[in-house]
C-alpha atoms as a PDB file:
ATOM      1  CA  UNK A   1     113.415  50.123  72.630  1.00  0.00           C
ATOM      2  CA  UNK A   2     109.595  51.535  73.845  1.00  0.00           C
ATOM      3  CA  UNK A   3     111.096  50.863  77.554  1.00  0.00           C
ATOM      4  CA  UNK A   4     114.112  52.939  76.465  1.00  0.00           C
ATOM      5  CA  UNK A   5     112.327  55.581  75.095  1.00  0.00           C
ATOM      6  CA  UNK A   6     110.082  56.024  78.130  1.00  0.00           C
ATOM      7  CA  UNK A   7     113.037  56.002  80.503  1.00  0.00           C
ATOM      8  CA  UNK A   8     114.377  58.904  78.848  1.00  0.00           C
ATOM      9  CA  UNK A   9     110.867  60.791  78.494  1.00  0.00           C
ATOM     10  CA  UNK A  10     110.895  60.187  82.832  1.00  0.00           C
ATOM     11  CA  UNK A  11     113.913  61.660  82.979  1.00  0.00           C
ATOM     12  CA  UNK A  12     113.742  64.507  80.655  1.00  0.00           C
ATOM     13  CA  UNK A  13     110.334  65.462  82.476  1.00  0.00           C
ATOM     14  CA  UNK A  14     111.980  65.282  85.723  1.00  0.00           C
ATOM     15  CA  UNK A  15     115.087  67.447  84.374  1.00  0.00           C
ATOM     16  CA  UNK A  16     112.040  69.755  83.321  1.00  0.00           C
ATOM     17  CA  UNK A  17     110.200  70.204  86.871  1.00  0.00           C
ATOM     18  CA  UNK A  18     113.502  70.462  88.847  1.00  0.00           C
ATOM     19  CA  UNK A  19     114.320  73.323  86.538  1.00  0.00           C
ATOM     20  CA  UNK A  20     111.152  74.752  86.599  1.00  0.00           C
ATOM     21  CA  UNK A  21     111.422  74.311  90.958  1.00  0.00           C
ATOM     22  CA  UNK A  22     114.715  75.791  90.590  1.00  0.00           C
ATOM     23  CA  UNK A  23     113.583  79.234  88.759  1.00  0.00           C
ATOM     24  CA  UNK A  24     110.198  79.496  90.878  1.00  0.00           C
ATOM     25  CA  UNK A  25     112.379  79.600  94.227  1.00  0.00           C
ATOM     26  CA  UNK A  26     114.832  81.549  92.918  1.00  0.00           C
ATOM     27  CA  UNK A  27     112.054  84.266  91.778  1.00  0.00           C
ATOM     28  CA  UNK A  28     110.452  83.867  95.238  1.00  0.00           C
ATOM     29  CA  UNK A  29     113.863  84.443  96.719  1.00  0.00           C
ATOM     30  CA  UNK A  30     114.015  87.565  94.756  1.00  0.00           C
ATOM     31  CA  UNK A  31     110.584  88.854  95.418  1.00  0.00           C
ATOM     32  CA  UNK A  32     111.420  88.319  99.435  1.00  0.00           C
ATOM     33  CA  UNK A  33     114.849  90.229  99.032  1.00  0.00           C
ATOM     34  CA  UNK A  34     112.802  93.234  97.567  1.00  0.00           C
ATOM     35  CA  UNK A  35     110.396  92.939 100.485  1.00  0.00           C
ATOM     36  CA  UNK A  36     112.659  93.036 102.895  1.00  0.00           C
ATOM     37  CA  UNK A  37     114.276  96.021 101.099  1.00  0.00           C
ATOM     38  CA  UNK A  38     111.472  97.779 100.765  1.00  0.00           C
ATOM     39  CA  UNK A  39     110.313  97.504 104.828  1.00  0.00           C
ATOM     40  CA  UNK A  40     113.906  98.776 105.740  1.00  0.00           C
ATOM     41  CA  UNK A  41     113.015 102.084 102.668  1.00  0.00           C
ATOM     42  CA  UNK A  42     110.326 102.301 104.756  1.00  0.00           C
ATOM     43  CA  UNK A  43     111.448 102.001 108.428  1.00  0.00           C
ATOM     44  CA  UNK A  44     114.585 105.088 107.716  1.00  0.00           C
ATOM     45  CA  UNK A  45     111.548 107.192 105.828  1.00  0.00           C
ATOM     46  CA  UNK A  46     109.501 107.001 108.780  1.00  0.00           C
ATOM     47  CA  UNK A  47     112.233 107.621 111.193  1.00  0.00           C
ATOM     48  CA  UNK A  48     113.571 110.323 108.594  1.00  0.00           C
ATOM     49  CA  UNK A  49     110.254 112.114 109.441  1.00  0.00           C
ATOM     50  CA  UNK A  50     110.081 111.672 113.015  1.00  0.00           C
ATOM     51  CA  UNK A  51     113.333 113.227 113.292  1.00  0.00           C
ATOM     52  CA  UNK A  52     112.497 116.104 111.131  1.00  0.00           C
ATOM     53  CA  UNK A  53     109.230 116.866 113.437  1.00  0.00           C
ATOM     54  CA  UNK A  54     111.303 116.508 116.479  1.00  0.00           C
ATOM     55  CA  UNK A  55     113.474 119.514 115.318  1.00  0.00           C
ATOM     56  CA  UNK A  56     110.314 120.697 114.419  1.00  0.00           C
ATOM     57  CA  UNK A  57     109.164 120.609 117.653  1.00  0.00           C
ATOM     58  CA  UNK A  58     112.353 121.993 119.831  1.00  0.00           C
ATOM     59  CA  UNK A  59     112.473 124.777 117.450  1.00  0.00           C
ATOM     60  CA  UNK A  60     108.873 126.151 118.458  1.00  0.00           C
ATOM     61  CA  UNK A  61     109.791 125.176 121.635  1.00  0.00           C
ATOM     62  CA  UNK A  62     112.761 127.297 122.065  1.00  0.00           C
ATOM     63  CA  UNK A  63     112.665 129.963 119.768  1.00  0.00           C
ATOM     64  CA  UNK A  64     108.811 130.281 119.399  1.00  0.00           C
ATOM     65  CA  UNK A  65     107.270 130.438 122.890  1.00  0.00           C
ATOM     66  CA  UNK A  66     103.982 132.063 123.317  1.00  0.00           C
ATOM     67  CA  UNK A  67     105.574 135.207 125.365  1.00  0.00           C
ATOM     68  CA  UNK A  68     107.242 135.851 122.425  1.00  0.00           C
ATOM     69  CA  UNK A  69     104.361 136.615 120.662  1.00  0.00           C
ATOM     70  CA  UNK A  70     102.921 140.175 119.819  1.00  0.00           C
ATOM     71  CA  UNK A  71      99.592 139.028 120.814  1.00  0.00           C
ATOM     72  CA  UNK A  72     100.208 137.685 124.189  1.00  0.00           C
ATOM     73  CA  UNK A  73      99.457 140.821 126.294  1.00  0.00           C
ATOM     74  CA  UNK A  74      96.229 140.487 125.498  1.00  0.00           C
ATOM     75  CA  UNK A  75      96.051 136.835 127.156  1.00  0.00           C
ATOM     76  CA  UNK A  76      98.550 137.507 130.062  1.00  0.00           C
ATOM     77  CA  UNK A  77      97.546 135.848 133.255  1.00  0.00           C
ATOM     78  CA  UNK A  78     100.081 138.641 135.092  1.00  0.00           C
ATOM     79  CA  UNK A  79      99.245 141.604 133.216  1.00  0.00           C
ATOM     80  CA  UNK A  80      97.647 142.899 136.131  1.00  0.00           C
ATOM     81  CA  UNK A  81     100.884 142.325 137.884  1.00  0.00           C
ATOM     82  CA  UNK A  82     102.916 143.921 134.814  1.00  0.00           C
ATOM     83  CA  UNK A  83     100.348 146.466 134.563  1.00  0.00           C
ATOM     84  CA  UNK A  84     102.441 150.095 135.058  1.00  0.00           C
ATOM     85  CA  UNK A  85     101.620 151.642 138.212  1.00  0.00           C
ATOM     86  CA  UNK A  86     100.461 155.337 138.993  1.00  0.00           C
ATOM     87  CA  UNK A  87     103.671 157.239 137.932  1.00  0.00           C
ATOM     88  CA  UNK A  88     106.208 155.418 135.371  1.00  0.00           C
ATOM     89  CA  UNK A  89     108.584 158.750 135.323  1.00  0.00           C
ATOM     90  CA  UNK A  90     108.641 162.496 135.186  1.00  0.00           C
ATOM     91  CA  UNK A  91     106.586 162.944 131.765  1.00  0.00           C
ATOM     92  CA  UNK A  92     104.245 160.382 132.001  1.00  0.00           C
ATOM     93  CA  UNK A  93     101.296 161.906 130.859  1.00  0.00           C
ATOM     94  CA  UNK A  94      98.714 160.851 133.506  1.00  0.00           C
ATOM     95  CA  UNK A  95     100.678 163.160 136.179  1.00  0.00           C
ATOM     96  CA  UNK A  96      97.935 166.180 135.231  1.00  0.00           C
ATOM     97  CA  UNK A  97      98.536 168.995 137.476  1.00  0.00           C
ATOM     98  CA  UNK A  98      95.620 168.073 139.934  1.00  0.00           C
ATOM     99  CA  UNK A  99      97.178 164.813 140.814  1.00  0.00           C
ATOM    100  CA  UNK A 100     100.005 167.006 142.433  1.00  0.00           C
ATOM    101  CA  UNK A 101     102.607 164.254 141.719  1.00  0.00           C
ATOM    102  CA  UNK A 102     105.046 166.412 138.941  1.00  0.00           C
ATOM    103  CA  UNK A 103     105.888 170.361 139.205  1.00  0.00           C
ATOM    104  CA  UNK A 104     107.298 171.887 136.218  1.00  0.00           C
ATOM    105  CA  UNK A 105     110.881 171.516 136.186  1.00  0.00           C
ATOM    106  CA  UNK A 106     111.647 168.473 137.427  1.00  0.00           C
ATOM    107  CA  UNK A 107     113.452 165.217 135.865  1.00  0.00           C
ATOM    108  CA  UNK A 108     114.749 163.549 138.470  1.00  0.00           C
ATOM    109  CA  UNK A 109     115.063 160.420 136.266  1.00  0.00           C
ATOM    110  CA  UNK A 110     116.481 161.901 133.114  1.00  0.00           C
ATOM    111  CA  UNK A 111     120.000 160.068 133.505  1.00  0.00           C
ATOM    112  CA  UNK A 112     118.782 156.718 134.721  1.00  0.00           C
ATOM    113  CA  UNK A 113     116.109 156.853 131.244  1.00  0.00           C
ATOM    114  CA  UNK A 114     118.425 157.257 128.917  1.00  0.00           C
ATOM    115  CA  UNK A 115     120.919 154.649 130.532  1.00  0.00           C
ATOM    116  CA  UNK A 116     117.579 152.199 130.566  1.00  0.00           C
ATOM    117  CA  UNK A 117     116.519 153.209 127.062  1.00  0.00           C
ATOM    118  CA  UNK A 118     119.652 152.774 125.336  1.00  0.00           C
ATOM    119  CA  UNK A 119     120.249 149.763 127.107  1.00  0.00           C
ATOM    120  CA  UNK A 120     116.505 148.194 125.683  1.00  0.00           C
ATOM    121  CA  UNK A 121     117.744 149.351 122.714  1.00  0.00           C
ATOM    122  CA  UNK A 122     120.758 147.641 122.563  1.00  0.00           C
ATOM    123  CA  UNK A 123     118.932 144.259 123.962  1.00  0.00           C
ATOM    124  CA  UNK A 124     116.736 144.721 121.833  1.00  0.00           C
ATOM    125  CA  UNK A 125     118.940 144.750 118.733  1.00  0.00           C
ATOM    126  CA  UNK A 126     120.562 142.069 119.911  1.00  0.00           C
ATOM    127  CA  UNK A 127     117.406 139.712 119.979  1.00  0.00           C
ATOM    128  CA  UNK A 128     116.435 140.408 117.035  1.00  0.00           C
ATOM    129  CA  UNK A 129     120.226 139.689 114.980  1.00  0.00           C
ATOM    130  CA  UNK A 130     120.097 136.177 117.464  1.00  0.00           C
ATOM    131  CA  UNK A 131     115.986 135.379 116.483  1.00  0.00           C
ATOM    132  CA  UNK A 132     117.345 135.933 112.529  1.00  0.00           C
ATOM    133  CA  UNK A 133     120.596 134.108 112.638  1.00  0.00           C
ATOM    134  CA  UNK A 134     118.595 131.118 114.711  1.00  0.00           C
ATOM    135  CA  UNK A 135     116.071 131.202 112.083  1.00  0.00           C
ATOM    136  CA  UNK A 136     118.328 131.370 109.242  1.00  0.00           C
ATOM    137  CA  UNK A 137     120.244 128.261 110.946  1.00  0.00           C
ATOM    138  CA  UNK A 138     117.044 126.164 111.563  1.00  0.00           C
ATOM    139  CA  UNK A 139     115.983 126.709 107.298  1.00  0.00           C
ATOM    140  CA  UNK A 140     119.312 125.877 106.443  1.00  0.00           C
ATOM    141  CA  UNK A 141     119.459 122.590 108.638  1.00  0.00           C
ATOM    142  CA  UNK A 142     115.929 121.632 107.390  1.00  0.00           C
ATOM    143  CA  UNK A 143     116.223 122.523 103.721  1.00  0.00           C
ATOM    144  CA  UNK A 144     119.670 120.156 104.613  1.00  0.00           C
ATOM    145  CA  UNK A 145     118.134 117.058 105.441  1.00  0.00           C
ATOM    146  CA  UNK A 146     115.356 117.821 102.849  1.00  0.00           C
ATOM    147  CA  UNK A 147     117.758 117.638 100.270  1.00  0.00           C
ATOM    148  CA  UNK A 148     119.836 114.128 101.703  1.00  0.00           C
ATOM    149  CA  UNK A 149     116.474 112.308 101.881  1.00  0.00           C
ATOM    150  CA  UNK A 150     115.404 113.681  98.801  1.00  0.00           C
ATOM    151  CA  UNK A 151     118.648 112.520  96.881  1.00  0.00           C
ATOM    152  CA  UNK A 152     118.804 109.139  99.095  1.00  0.00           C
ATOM    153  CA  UNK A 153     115.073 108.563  98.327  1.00  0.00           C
ATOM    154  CA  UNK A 154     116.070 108.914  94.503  1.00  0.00           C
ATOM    155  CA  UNK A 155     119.316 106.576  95.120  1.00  0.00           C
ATOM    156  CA  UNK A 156     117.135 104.369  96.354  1.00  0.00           C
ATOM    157  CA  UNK A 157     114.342 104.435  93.934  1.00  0.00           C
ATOM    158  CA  UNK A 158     117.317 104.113  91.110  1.00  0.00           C
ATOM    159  CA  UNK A 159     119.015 100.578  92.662  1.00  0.00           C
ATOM    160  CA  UNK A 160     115.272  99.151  92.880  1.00  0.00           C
ATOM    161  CA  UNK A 161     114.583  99.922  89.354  1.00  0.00           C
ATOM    162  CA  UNK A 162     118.463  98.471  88.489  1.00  0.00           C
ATOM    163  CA  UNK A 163     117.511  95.329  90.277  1.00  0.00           C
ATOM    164  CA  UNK A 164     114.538  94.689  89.024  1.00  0.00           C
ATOM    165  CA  UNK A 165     115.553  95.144  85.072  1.00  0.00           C
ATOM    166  CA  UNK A 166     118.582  93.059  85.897  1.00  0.00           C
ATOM    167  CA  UNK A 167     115.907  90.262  87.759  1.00  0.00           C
ATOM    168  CA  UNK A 168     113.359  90.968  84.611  1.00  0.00           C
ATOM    169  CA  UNK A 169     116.134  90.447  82.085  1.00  0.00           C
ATOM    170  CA  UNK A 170     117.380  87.226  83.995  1.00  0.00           C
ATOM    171  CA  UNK A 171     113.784  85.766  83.891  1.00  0.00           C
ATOM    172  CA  UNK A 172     113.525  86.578  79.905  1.00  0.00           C
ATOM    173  CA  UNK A 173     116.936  84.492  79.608  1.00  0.00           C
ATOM    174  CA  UNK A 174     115.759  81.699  81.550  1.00  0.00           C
ATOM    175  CA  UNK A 175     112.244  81.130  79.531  1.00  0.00           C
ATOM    176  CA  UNK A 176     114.442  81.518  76.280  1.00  0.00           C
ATOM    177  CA  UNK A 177     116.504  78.996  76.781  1.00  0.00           C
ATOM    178  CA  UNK A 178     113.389  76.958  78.403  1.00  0.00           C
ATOM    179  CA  UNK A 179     111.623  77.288  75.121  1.00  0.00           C
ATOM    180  CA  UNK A 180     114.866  75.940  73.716  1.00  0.00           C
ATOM    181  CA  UNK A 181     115.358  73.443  75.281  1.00  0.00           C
ATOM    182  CA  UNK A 182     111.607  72.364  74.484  1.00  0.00           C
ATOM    183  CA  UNK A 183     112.265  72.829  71.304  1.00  0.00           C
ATOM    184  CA  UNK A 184     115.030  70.708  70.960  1.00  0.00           C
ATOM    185  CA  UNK A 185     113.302  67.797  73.420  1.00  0.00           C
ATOM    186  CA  UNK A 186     110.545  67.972  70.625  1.00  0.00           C
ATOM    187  CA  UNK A 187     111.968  67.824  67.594  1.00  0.00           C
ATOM    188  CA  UNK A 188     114.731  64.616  69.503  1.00  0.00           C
ATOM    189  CA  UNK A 189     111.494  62.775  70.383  1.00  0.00           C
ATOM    190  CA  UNK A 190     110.109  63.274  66.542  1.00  0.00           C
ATOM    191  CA  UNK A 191     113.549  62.042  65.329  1.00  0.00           C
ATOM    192  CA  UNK A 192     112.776  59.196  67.557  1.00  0.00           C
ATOM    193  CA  UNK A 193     109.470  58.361  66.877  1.00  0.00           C
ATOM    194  CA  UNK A 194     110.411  58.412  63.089  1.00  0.00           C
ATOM    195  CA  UNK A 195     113.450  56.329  63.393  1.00  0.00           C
ATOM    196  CA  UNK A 196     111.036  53.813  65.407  1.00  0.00           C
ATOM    197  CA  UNK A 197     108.215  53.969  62.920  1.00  0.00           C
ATOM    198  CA  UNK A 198     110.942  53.171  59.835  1.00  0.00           C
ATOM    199  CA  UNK A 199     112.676  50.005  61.742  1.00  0.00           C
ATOM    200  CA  UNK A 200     108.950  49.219  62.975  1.00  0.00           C
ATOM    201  CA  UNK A 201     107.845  49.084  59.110  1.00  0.00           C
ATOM    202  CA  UNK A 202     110.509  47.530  58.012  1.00  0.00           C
ATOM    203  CA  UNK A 203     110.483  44.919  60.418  1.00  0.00           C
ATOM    204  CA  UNK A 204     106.784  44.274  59.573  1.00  0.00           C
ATOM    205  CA  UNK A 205     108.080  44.325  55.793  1.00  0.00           C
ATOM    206  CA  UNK A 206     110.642  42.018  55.856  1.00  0.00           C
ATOM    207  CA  UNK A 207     108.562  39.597  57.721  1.00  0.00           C
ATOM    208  CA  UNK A 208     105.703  39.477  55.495  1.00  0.00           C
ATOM    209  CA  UNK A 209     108.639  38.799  52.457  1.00  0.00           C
ATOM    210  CA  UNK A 210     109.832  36.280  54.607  1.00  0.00           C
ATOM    211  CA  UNK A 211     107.304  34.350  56.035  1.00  0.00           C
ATOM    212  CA  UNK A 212     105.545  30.975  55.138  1.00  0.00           C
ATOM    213  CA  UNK A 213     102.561  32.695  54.057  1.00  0.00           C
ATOM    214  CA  UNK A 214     103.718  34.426  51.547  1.00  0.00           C
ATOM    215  CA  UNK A 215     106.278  32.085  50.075  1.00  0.00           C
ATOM    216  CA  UNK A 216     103.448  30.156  48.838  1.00  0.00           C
ATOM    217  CA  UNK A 217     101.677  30.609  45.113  1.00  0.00           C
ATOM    218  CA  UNK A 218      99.082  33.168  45.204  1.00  0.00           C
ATOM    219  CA  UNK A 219      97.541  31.967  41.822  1.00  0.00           C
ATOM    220  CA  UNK A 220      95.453  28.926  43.189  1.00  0.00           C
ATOM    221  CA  UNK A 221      93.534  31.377  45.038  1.00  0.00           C
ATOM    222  CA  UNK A 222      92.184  33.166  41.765  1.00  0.00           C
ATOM    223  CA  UNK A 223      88.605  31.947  40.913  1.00  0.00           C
ATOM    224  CA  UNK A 224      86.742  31.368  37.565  1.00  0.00           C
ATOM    225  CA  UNK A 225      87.409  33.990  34.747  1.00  0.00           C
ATOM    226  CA  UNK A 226      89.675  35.895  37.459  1.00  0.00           C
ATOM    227  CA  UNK A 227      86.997  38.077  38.787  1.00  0.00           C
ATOM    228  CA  UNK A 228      87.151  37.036  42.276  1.00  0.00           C
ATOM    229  CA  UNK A 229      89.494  35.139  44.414  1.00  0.00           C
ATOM    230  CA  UNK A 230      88.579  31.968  46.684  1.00  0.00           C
ATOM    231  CA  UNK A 231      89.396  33.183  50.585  1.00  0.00           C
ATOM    232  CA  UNK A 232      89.464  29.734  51.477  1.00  0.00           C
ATOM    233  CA  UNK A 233      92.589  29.279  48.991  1.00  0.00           C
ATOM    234  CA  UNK A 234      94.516  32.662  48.977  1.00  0.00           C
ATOM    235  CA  UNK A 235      97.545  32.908  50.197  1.00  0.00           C
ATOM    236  CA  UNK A 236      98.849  36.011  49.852  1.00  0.00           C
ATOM    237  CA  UNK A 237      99.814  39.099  47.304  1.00  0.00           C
ATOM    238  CA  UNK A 238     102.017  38.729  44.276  1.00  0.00           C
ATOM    239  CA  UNK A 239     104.768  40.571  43.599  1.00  0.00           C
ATOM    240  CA  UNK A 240     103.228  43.440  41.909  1.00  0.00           C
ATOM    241  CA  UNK A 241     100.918  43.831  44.752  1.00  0.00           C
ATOM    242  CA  UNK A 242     103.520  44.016  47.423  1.00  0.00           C
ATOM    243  CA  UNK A 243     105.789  46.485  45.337  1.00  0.00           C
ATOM    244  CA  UNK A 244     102.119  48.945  45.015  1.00  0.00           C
ATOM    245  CA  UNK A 245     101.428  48.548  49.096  1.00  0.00           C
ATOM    246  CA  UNK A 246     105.197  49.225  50.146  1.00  0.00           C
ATOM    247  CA  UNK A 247     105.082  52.430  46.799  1.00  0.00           C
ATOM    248  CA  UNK A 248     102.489  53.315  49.284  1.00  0.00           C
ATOM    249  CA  UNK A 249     103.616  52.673  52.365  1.00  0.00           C
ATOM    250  CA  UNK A 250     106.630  54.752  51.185  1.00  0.00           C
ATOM    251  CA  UNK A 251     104.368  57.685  50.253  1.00  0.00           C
ATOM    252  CA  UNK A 252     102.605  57.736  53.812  1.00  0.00           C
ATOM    253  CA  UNK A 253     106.142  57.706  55.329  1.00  0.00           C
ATOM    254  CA  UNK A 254     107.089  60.747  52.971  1.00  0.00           C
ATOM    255  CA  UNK A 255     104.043  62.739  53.749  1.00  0.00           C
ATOM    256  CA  UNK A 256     104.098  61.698  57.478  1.00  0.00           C
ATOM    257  CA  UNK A 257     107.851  63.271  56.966  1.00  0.00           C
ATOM    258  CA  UNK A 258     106.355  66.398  55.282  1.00  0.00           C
ATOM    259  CA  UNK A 259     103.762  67.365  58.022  1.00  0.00           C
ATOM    260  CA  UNK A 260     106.332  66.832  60.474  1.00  0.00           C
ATOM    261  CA  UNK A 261     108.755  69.660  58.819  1.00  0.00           C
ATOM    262  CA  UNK A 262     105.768  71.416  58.145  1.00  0.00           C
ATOM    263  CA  UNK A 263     104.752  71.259  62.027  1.00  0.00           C
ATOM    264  CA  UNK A 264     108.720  71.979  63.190  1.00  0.00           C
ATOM    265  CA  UNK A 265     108.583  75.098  60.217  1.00  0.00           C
ATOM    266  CA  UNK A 266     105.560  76.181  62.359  1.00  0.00           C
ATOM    267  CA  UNK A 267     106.604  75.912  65.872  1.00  0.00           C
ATOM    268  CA  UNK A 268     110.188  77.651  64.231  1.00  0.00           C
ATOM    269  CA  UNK A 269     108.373  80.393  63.214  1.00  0.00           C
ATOM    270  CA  UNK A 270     106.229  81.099  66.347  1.00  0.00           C
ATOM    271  CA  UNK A 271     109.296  80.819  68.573  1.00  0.00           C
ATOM    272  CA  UNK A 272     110.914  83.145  66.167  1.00  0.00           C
ATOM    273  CA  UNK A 273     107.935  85.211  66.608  1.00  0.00           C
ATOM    274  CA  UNK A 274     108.288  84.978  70.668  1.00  0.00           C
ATOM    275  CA  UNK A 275     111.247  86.233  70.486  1.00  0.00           C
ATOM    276  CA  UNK A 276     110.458  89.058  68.443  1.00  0.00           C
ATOM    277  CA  UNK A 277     107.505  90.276  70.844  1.00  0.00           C
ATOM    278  CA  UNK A 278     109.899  89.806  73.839  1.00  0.00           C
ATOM    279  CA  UNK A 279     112.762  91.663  72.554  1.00  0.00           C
ATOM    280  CA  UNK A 280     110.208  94.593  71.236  1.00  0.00           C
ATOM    281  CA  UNK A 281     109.042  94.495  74.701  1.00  0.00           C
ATOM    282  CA  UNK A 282     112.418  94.959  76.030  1.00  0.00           C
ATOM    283  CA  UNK A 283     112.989  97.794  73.710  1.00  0.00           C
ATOM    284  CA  UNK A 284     109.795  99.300  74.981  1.00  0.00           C
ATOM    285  CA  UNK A 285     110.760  99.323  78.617  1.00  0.00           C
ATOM    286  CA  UNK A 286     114.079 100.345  78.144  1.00  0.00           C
ATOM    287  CA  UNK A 287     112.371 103.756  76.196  1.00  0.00           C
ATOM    288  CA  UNK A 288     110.244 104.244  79.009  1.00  0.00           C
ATOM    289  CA  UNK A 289     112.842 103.989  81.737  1.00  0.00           C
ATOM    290  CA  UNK A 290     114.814 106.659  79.605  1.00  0.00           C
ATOM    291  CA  UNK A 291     111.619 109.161  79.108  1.00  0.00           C
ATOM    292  CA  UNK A 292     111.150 108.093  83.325  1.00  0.00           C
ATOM    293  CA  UNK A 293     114.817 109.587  84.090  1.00  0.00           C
ATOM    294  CA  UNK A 294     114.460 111.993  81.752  1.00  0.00           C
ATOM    295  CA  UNK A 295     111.566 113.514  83.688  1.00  0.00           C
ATOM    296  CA  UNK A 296     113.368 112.611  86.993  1.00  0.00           C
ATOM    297  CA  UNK A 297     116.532 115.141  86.187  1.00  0.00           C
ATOM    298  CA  UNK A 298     113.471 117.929  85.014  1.00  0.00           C
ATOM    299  CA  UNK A 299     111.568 117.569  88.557  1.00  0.00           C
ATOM    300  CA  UNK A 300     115.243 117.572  90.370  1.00  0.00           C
ATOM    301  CA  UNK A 301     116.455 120.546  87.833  1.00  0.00           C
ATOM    302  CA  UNK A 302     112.679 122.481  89.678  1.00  0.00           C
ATOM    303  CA  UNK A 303     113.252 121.298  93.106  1.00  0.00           C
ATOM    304  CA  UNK A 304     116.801 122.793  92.579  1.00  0.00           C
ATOM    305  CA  UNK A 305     115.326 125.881  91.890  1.00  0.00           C
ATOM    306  CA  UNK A 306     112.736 126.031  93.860  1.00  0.00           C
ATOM    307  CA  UNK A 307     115.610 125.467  96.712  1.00  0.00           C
ATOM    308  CA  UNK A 308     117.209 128.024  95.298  1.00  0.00           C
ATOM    309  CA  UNK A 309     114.433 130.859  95.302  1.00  0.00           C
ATOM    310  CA  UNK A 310     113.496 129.747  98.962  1.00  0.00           C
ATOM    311  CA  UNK A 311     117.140 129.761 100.345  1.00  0.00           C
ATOM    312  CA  UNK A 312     117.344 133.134  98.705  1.00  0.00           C
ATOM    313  CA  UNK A 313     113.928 134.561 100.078  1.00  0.00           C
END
């Protein structure tokens, strides 16, 4: 029966480890799977930015060249070359009358000025409706792609916290019904040990009813005036003796039985108590993941606003 019991102890323990193997690679499978997940967040964030700098970049390049700057006559390498020369046209004011280049009445360039002027005018114009409808184009595409990472960064951000509640949850199931299954190994290998310790008694009992020993009279071994008994003669309790040791033995066995409902009460009531802290700690989580989307839709509610004010500037 010991051999028996220890067999099944072995294999209980080894049903134990095995599960406890089983949920430590399946959390490390887990916590790889989010690692992974996380590098690839990473990888389209950065490339997310690189392509935002590139358009970034062509757009100074193309539409923000340094010639196209009010300040860049004054660092012109060819404004010598652009530099006007002695007479522009008939009123320029630096004909004076001793230079002898204008008389009064002339304008010999009257029609081609007006044809040039009205044509700078018109190119003019013209630049400046394509510079604002490029630059209108170029904040729309960027406040665009602002607004796709920003809502694929919150996706994102969303599905990680999903998975790991869901993987949180799945590891408070698994050490509940660990603790159970404790539980119940415990109070299995109590029942044993108390079934053992009964038949074990018993056996012990019956044998000492039984045997030679006892069979035999017990009064020879009493001495003079029946103070003291002869340990070369005695053979053994009487009757009345026995029935005292097993009213004893039977109280031992009671109170052995009442510390060990005592000790399962005990271990009930801190499992119970377990329980308690982990589902309060649920509860807890689950109020801060509501106040955390509750401020997400508020900072989403002022970036939409804030988009809106700047599309509208």
């Amino acid at each position: 029966i010991d051999k028996d019991a220890l067999d099944a102890q072995v294999k209980e323990r080894k049903i134990q480890e095995a599960a406890e193997k089983a949920e430590h690679e399946r959390f490390a499978h887990h916590m790889k799977k989010n690692d992974k997940l996380m590098c690839l967040l990473e990888e389209c964030q950065k490339n997310e930015i690189k392509d935002i700098n590139r358009a970034l970049t062509e757009f100074h390049k193309n539409f923000q060249k340094p010639e196209t700057r009010r300040e860049f006559d004054l660092n012109d390498p060819q404004a010598l070359k652009k530099d006007r020369p002695a007479r522009v046209s008939d009123d320029d004011p630096r004909c004076t009358i001793s230079g002898m280049q204008k008389f009064m009445g002339e304008d010999l360039n009257h029609d081609q000025r007006m044809k040039f002027q009205k044509e700078q005018i018109r190119e003019w114009s013209l630049q400046q409706q394509k510079d604002l409808k490029n630059a209108l184009a170029d904040q729309k595409l960027a406040d665009d792609l602002y607004d796709k990472f920003r809502i694929e960064l919150d996706r994102r951000i969303m599905e990680e916290q999903r998975k790991e509640e869901e993987s949180r949850r799945a590891v408070c199931t698994a050490t509940k019904n660990f603790n159970k299954i404790q539980v119940a190994e415990l109070d299995h290998k109590n029942e044993l040990e108390k079934a053992q310790k009964m038949k074990d008694d018993m056996h012990e009992i019956t044998c000492l009813l039984r045997g030679d020993f006892l069979s035999e009279n017990p009064d020879q071994a009493i001495g003079p005036g029946g103070k003291h008994v002869l340990v070369d003669r005695w053979k053994g309790m009487n009757q009345e003796q026995l029935m005292a040791i097993r009213e004893f033995q039977k109280e031992q066995v009671l109170e052995k039985q009442r510390a060990r409902e005592q000790e399962r009460r005990r271990d009930a009531e801190w499992d119970r108590q377990r329980l308690q802290a982990a589902r309060t700690q649920l509860l807890w989580e689950r109020h801060q993941q509501r106040q955390d989307q509750v401020q997400r839709r508020d900072l989403d509610a002022v970036n939409a606003g804030l988009s809106q004010e700047q599309k509208a500037k």
